[in-house]
PDB file of N, CA and C in Angstrom:
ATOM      1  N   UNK A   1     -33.048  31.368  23.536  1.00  0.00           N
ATOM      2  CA  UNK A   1     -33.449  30.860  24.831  1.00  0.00           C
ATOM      3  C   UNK A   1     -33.162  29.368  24.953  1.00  0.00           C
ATOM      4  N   UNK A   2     -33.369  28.911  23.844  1.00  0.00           N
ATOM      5  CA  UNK A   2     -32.988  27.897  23.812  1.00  0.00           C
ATOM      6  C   UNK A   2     -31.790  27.061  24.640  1.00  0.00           C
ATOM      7  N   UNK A   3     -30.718  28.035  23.721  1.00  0.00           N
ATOM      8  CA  UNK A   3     -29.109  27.549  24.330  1.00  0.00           C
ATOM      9  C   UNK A   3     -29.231  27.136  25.704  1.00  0.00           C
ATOM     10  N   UNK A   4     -29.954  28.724  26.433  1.00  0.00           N
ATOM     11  CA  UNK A   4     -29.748  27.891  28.090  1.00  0.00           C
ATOM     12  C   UNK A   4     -29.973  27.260  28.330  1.00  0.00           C
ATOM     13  N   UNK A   5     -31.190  26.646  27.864  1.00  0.00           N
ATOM     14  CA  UNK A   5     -31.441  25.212  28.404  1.00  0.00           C
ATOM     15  C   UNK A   5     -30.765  24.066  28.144  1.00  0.00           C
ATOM     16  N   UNK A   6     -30.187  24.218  27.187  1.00  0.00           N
ATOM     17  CA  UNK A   6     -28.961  23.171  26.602  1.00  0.00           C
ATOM     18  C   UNK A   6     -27.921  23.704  27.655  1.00  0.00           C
ATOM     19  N   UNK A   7     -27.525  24.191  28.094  1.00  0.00           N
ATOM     20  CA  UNK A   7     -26.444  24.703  28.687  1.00  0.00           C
ATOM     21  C   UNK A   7     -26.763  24.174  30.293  1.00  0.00           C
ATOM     22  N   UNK A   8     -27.797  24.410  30.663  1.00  0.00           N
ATOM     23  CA  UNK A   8     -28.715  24.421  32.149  1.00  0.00           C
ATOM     24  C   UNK A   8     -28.321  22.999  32.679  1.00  0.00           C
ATOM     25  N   UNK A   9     -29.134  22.057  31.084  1.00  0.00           N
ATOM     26  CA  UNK A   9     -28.995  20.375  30.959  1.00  0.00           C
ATOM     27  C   UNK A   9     -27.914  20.004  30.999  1.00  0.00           C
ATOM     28  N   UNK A  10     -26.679  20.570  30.855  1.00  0.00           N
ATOM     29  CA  UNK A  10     -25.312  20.092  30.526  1.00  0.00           C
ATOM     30  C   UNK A  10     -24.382  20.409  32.143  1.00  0.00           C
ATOM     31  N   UNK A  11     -24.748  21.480  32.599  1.00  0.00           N
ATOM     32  CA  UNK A  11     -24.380  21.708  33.777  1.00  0.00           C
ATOM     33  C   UNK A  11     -25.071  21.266  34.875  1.00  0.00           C
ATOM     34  N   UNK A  12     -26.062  20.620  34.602  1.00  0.00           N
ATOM     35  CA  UNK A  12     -26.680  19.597  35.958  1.00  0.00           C
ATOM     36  C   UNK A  12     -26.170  18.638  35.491  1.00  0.00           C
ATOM     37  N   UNK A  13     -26.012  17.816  34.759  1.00  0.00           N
ATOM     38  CA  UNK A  13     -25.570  16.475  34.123  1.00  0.00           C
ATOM     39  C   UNK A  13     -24.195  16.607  34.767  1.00  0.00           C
ATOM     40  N   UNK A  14     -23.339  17.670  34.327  1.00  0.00           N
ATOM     41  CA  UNK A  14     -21.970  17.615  34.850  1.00  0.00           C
ATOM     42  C   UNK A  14     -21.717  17.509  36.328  1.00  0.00           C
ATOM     43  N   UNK A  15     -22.787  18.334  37.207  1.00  0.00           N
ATOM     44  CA  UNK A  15     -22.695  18.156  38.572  1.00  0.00           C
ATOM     45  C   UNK A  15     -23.146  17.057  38.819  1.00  0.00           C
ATOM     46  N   UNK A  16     -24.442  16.195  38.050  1.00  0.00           N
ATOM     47  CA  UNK A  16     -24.646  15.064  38.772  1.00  0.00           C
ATOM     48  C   UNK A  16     -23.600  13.822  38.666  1.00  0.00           C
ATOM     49  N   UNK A  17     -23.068  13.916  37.564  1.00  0.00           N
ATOM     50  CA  UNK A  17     -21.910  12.794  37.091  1.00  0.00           C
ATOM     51  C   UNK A  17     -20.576  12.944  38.154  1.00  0.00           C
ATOM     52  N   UNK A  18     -20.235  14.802  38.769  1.00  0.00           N
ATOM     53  CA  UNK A  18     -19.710  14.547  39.582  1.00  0.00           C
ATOM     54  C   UNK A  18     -19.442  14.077  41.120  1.00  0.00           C
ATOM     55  N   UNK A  19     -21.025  14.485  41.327  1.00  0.00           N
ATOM     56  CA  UNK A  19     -21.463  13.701  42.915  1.00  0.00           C
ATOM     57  C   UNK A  19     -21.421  12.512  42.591  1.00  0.00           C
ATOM     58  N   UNK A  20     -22.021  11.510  41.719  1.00  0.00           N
ATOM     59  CA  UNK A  20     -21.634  10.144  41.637  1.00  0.00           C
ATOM     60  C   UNK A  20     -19.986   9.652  41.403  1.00  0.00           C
ATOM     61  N   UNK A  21     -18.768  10.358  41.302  1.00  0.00           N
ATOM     62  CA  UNK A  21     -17.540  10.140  41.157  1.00  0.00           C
ATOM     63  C   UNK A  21     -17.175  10.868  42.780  1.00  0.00           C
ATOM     64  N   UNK A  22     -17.435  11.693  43.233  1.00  0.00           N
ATOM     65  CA  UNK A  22     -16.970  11.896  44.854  1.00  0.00           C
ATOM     66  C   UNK A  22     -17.828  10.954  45.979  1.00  0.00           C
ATOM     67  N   UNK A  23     -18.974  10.566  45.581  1.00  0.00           N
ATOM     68  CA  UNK A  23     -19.638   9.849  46.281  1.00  0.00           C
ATOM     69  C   UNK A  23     -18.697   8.124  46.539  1.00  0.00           C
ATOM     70  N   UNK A  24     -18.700   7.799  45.167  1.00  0.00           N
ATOM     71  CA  UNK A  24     -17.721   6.789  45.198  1.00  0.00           C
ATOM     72  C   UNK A  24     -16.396   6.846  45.571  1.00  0.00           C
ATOM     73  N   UNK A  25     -15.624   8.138  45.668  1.00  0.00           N
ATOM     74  CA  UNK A  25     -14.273   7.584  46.226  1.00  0.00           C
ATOM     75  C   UNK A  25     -14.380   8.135  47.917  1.00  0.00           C
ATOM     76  N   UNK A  26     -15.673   8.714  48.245  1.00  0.00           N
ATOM     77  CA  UNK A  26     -16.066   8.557  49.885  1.00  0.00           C
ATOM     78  C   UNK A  26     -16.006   6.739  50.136  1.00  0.00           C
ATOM     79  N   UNK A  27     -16.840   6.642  49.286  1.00  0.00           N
ATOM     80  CA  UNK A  27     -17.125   4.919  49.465  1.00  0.00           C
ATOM     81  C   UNK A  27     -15.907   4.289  49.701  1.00  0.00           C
ATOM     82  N   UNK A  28     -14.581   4.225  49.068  1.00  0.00           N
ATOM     83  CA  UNK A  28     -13.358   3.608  49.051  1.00  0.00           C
ATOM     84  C   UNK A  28     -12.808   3.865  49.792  1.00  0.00           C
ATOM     85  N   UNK A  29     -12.612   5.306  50.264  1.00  0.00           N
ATOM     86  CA  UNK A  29     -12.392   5.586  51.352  1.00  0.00           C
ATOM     87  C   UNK A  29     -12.434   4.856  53.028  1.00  0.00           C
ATOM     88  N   UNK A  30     -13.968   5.080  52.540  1.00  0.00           N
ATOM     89  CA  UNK A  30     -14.808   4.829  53.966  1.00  0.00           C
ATOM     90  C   UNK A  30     -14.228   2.894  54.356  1.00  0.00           C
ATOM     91  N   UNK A  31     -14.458   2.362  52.978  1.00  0.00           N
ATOM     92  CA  UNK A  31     -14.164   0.987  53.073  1.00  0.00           C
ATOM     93  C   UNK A  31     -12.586   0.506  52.857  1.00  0.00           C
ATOM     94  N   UNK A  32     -11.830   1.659  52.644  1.00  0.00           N
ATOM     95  CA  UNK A  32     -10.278   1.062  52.853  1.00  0.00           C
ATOM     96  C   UNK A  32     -10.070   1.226  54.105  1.00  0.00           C
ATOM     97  N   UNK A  33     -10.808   1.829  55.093  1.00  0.00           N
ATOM     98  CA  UNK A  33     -10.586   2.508  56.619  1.00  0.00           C
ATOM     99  C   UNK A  33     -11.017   1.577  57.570  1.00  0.00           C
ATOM    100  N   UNK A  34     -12.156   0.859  56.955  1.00  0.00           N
ATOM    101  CA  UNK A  34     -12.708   0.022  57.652  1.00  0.00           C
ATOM    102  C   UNK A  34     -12.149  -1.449  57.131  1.00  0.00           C
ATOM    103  N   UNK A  35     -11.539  -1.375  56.444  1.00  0.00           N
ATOM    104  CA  UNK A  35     -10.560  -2.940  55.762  1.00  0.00           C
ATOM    105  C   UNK A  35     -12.140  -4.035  55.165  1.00  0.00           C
ATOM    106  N   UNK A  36     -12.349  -3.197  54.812  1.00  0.00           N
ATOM    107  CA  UNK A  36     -13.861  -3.896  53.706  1.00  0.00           C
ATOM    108  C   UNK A  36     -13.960  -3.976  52.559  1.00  0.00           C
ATOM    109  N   UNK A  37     -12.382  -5.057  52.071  1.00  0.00           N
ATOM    110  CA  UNK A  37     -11.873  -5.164  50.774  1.00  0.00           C
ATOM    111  C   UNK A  37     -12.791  -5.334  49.539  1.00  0.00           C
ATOM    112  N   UNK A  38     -13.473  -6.236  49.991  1.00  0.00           N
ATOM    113  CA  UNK A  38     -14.466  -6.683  48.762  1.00  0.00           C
ATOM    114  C   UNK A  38     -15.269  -5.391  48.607  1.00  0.00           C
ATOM    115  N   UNK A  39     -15.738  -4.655  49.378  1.00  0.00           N
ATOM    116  CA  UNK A  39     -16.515  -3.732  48.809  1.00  0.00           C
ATOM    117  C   UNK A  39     -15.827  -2.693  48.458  1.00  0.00           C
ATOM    118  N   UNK A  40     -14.667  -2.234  49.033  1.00  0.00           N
ATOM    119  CA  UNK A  40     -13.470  -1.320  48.329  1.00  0.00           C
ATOM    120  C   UNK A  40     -13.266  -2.166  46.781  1.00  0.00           C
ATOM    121  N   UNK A  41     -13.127  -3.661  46.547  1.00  0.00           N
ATOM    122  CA  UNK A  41     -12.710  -3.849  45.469  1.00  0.00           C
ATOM    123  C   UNK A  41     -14.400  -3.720  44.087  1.00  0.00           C
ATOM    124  N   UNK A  42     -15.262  -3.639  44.742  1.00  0.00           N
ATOM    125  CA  UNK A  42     -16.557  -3.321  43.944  1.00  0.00           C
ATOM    126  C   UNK A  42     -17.204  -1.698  43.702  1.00  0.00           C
ATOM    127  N   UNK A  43     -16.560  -0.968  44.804  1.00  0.00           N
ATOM    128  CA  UNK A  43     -16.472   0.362  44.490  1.00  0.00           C
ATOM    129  C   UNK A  43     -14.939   0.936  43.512  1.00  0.00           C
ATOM    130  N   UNK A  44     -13.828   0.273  43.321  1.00  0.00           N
ATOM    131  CA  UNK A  44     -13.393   0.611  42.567  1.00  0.00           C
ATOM    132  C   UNK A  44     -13.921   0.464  41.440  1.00  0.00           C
ATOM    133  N   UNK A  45     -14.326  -0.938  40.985  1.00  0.00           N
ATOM    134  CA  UNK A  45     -15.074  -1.171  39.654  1.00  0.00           C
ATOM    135  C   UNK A  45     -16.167  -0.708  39.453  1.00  0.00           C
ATOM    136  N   UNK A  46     -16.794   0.082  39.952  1.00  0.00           N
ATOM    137  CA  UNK A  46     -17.921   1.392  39.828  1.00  0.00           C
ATOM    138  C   UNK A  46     -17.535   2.393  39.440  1.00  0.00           C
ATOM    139  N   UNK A  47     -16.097   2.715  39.671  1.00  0.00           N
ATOM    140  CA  UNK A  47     -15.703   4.309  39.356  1.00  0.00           C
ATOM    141  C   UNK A  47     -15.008   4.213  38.210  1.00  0.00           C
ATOM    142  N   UNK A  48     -14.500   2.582  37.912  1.00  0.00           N
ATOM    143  CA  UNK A  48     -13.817   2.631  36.922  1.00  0.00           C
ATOM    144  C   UNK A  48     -14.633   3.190  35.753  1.00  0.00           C
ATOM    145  N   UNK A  49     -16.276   2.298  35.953  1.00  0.00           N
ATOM    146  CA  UNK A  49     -17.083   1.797  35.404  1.00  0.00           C
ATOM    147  C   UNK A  49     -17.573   3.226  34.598  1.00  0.00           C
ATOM    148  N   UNK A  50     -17.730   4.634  35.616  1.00  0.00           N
ATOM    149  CA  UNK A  50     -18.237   5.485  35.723  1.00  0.00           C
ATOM    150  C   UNK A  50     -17.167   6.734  34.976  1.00  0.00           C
ATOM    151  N   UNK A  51     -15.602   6.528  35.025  1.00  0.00           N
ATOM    152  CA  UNK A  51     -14.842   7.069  34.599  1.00  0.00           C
ATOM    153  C   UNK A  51     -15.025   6.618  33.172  1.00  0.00           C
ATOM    154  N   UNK A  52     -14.707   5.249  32.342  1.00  0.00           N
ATOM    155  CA  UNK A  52     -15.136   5.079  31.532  1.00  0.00           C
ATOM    156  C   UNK A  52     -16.133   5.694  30.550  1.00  0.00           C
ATOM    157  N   UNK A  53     -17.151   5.850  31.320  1.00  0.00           N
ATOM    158  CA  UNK A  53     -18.569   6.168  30.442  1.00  0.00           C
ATOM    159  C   UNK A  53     -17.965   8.308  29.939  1.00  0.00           C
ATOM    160  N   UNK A  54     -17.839   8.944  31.702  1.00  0.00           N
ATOM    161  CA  UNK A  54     -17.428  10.511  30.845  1.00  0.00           C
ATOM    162  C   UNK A  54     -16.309  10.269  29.949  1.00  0.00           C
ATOM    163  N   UNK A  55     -15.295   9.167  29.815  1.00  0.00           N
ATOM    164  CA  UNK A  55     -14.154   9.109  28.518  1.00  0.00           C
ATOM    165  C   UNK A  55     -14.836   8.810  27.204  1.00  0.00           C
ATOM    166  N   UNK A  56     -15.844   8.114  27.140  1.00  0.00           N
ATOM    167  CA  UNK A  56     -16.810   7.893  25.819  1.00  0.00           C
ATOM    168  C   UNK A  56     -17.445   8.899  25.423  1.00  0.00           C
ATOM    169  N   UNK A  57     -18.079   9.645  26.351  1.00  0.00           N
ATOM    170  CA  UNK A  57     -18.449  10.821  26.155  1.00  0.00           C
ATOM    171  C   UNK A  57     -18.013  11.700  25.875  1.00  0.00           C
ATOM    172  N   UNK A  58     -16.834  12.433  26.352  1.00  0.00           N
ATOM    173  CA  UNK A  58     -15.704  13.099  26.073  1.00  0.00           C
ATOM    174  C   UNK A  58     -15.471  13.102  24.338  1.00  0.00           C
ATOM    175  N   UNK A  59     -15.470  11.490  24.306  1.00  0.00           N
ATOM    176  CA  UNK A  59     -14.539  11.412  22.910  1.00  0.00           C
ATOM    177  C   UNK A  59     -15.625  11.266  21.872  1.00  0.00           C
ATOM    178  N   UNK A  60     -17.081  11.254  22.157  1.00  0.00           N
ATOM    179  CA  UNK A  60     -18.084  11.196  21.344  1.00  0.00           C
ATOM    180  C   UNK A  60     -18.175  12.941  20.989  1.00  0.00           C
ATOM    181  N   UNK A  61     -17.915  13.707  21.863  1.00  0.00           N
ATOM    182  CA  UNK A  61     -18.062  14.976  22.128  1.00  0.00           C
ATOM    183  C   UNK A  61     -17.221  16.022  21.292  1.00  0.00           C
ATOM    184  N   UNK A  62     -16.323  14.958  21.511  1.00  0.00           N
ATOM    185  CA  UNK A  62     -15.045  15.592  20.515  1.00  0.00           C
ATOM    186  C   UNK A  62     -15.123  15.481  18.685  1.00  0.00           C
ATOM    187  N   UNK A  63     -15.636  14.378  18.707  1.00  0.00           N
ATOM    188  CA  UNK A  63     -16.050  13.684  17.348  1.00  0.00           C
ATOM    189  C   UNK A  63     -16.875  14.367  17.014  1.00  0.00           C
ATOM    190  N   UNK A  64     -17.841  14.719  17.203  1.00  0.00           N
ATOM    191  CA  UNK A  64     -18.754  15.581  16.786  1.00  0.00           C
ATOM    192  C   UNK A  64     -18.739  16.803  16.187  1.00  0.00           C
ATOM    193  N   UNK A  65     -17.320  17.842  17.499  1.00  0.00           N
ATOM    194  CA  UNK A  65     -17.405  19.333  16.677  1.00  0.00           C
ATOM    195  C   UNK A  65     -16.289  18.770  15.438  1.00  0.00           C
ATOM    196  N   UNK A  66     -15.770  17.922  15.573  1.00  0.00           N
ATOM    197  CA  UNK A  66     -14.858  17.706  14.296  1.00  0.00           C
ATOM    198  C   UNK A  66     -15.736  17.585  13.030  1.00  0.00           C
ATOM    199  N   UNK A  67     -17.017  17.221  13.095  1.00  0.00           N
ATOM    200  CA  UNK A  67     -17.064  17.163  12.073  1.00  0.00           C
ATOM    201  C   UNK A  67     -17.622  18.208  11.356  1.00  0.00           C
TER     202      UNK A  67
END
């Protein structure tokens, strides 16, 4: 019973990590449309910010079953 809940936790985590990555490129969107550079240029560095973190994860993730 366990597993599911590990599984449950991993698949809300994944959906929430992905509403915060579509949420932000609405944002860039919304602000390349409206020519609202600075905040287009602070929502890129959010997603970078945010892409970053699932690549650490990813590769922490990976490291792990290796061992």
């Amino acid at each position: 019973m366990k597993r599911l809940g590990v599984r449950f936790n991993r698949v809300n985590h994944v959906n929430f990590v992905i509403k915060e990555i579509n949420n932000l490129t609405d944002d860039i969107y919304e602000s390349l449309m409206d020519e609202e550079y600075s905040n287009t240029q602070r929502k890129i560095s959010d997603l970078i910010l945010k892409l970053k973190e699932v690549s650490n994860s990813i590769t922490y993730e990976c490291e792990q079953k290796d061992m």
